[in-house]
Protein backbone atom coordinates (compact mmCIF):
# COMPACT_ATOMS: atom_id res chain seq x y z
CA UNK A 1 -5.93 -30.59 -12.14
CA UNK A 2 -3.71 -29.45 -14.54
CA UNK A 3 -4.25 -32.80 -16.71
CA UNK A 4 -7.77 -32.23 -16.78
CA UNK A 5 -7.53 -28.40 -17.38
CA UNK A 6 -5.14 -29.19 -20.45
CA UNK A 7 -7.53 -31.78 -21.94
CA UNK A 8 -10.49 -29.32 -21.68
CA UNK A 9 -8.12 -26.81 -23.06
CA UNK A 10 -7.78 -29.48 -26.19
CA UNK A 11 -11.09 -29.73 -26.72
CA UNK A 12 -12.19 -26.30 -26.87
CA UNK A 13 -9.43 -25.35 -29.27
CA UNK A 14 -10.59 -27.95 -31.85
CA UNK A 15 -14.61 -26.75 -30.84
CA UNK A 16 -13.02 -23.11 -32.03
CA UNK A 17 -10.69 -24.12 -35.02
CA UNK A 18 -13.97 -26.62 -36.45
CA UNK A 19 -16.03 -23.73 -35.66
CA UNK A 20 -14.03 -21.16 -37.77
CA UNK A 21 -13.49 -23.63 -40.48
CA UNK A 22 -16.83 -24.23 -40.67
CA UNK A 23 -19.46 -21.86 -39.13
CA UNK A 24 -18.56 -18.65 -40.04
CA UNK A 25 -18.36 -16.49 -43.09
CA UNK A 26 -16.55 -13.60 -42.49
CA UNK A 27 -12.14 -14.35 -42.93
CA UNK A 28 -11.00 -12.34 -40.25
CA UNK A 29 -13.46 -14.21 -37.90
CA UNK A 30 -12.49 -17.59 -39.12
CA UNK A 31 -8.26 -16.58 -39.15
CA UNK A 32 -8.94 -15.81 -35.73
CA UNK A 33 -10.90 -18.67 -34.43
CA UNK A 34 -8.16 -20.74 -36.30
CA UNK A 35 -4.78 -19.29 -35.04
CA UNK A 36 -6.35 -19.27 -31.24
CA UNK A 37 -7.12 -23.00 -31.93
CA UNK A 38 -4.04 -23.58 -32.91
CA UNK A 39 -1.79 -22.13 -30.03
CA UNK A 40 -4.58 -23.56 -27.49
CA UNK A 41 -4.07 -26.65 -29.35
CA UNK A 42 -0.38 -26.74 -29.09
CA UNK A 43 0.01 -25.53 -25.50
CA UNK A 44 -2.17 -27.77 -24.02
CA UNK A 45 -0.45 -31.04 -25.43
CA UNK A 46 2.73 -29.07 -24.17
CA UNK A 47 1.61 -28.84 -20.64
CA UNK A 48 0.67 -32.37 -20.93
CA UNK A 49 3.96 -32.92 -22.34
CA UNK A 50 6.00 -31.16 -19.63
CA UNK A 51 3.64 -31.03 -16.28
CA UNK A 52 5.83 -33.60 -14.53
CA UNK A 53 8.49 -32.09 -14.77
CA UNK A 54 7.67 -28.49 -14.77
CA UNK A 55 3.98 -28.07 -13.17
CA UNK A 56 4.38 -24.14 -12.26
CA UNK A 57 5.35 -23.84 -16.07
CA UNK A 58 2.89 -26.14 -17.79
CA UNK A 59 0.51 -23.77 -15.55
CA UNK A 60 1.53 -20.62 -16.83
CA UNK A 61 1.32 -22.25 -20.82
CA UNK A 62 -2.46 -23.07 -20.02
CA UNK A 63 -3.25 -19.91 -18.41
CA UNK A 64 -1.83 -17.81 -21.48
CA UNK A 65 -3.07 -19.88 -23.77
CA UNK A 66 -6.65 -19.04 -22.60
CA UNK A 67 -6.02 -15.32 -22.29
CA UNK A 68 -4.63 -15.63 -25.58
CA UNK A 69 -7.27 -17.91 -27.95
CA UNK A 70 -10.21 -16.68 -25.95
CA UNK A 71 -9.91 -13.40 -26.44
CA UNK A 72 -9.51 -13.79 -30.10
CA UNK A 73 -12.57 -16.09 -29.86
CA UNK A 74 -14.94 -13.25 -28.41
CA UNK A 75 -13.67 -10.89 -30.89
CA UNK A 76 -14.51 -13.69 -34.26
CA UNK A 77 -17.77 -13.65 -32.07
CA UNK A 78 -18.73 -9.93 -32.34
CA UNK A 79 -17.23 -9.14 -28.66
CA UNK A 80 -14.97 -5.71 -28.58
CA UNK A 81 -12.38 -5.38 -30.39
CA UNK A 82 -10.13 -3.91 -27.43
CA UNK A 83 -10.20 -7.34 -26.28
CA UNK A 84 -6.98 -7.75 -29.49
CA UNK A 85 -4.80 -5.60 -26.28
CA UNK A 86 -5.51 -8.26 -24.41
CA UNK A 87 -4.29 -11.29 -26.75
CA UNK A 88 -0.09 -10.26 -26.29
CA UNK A 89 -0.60 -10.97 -22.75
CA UNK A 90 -1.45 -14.43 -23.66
CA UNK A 91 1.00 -14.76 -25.94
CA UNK A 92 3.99 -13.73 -23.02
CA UNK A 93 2.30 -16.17 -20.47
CA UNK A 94 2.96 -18.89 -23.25
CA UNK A 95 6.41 -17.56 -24.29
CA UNK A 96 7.53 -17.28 -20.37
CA UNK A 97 6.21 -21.04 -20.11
CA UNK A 98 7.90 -22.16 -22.58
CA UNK A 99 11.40 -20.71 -21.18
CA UNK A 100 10.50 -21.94 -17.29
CA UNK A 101 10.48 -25.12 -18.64
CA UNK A 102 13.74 -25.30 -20.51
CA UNK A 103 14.95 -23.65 -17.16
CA UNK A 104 13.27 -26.56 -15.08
CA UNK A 105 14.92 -28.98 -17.77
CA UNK A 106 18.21 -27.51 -17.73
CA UNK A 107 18.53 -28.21 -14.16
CA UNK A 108 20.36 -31.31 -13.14
C-alpha cells in the first residue's frame, strides 16, 4: 500500500509542479504549486527509497508530504488562505520521517 500510495504521490506532484509551470499566471500561485511539487516529489521517492526498511517512517514522509503540498495546492487554487497554518504540520510529519528513519537505520 505504501508503494502504491508513494507512486500516486509522484504523480500528483509532477500534475501540480507542470500545472504551476504552466497553467497559471499569477507567481505566488505558481511558487506554490512548484515548492509543494517538489517536497511531494522528493518524499515520495524517499518512502520508496526507505519503506523496507523503515515502513512506519516512509508512512509518516507520505502523510506530511500531503498535508504539506496539498494545502499549498488549494491555496495556488483560490482555497483559504488559513489553509498556509496548516502547511508546517506537513513539513514536521516529513522532518520526523526523515529522523525515524535514520533511527530505524542506525539500529543494528
Amino acid at each position: 500500500m505504501i508503494a502504491i500510495l508513494a507512486c500516486l504521490s509522484a504523480a500528483l506532484a509532477i500534475g501540480a509542479g507542470a500545472f504551476g509551470a504552466h497553467g497559471v499566471a499569477d507567481p505566488k500561485a505558481a511558487e506554490w504549486l512548484r515548492t509543494g511539487g517538489i517536497y511531494q516529489l522528493i518524499h515520495a521517492v524517499g518512502a520508496l527509497a526507505i519503506m523496507g526498511v523503515a515502513r512506519g517512517a516512509a508512512a509518516v514522509m507520505l502523510v506530511g508530504a500531503a498535508i504539506f503540498a496539498i494545502s499549498l495546492y488549494v491555496m495556488a487554487l483560490g482555497g483559504p488562505k488559513w489553509l498556509g497554518a496548516i502547511t508546517p504540520i506537513g513539513g514536521t510529519l516529513m522532518i520526523a520521517g526523515w529522523l525515524w528513519a535514520a533511527w530505524n537505520f542506525s539500529r543494528p
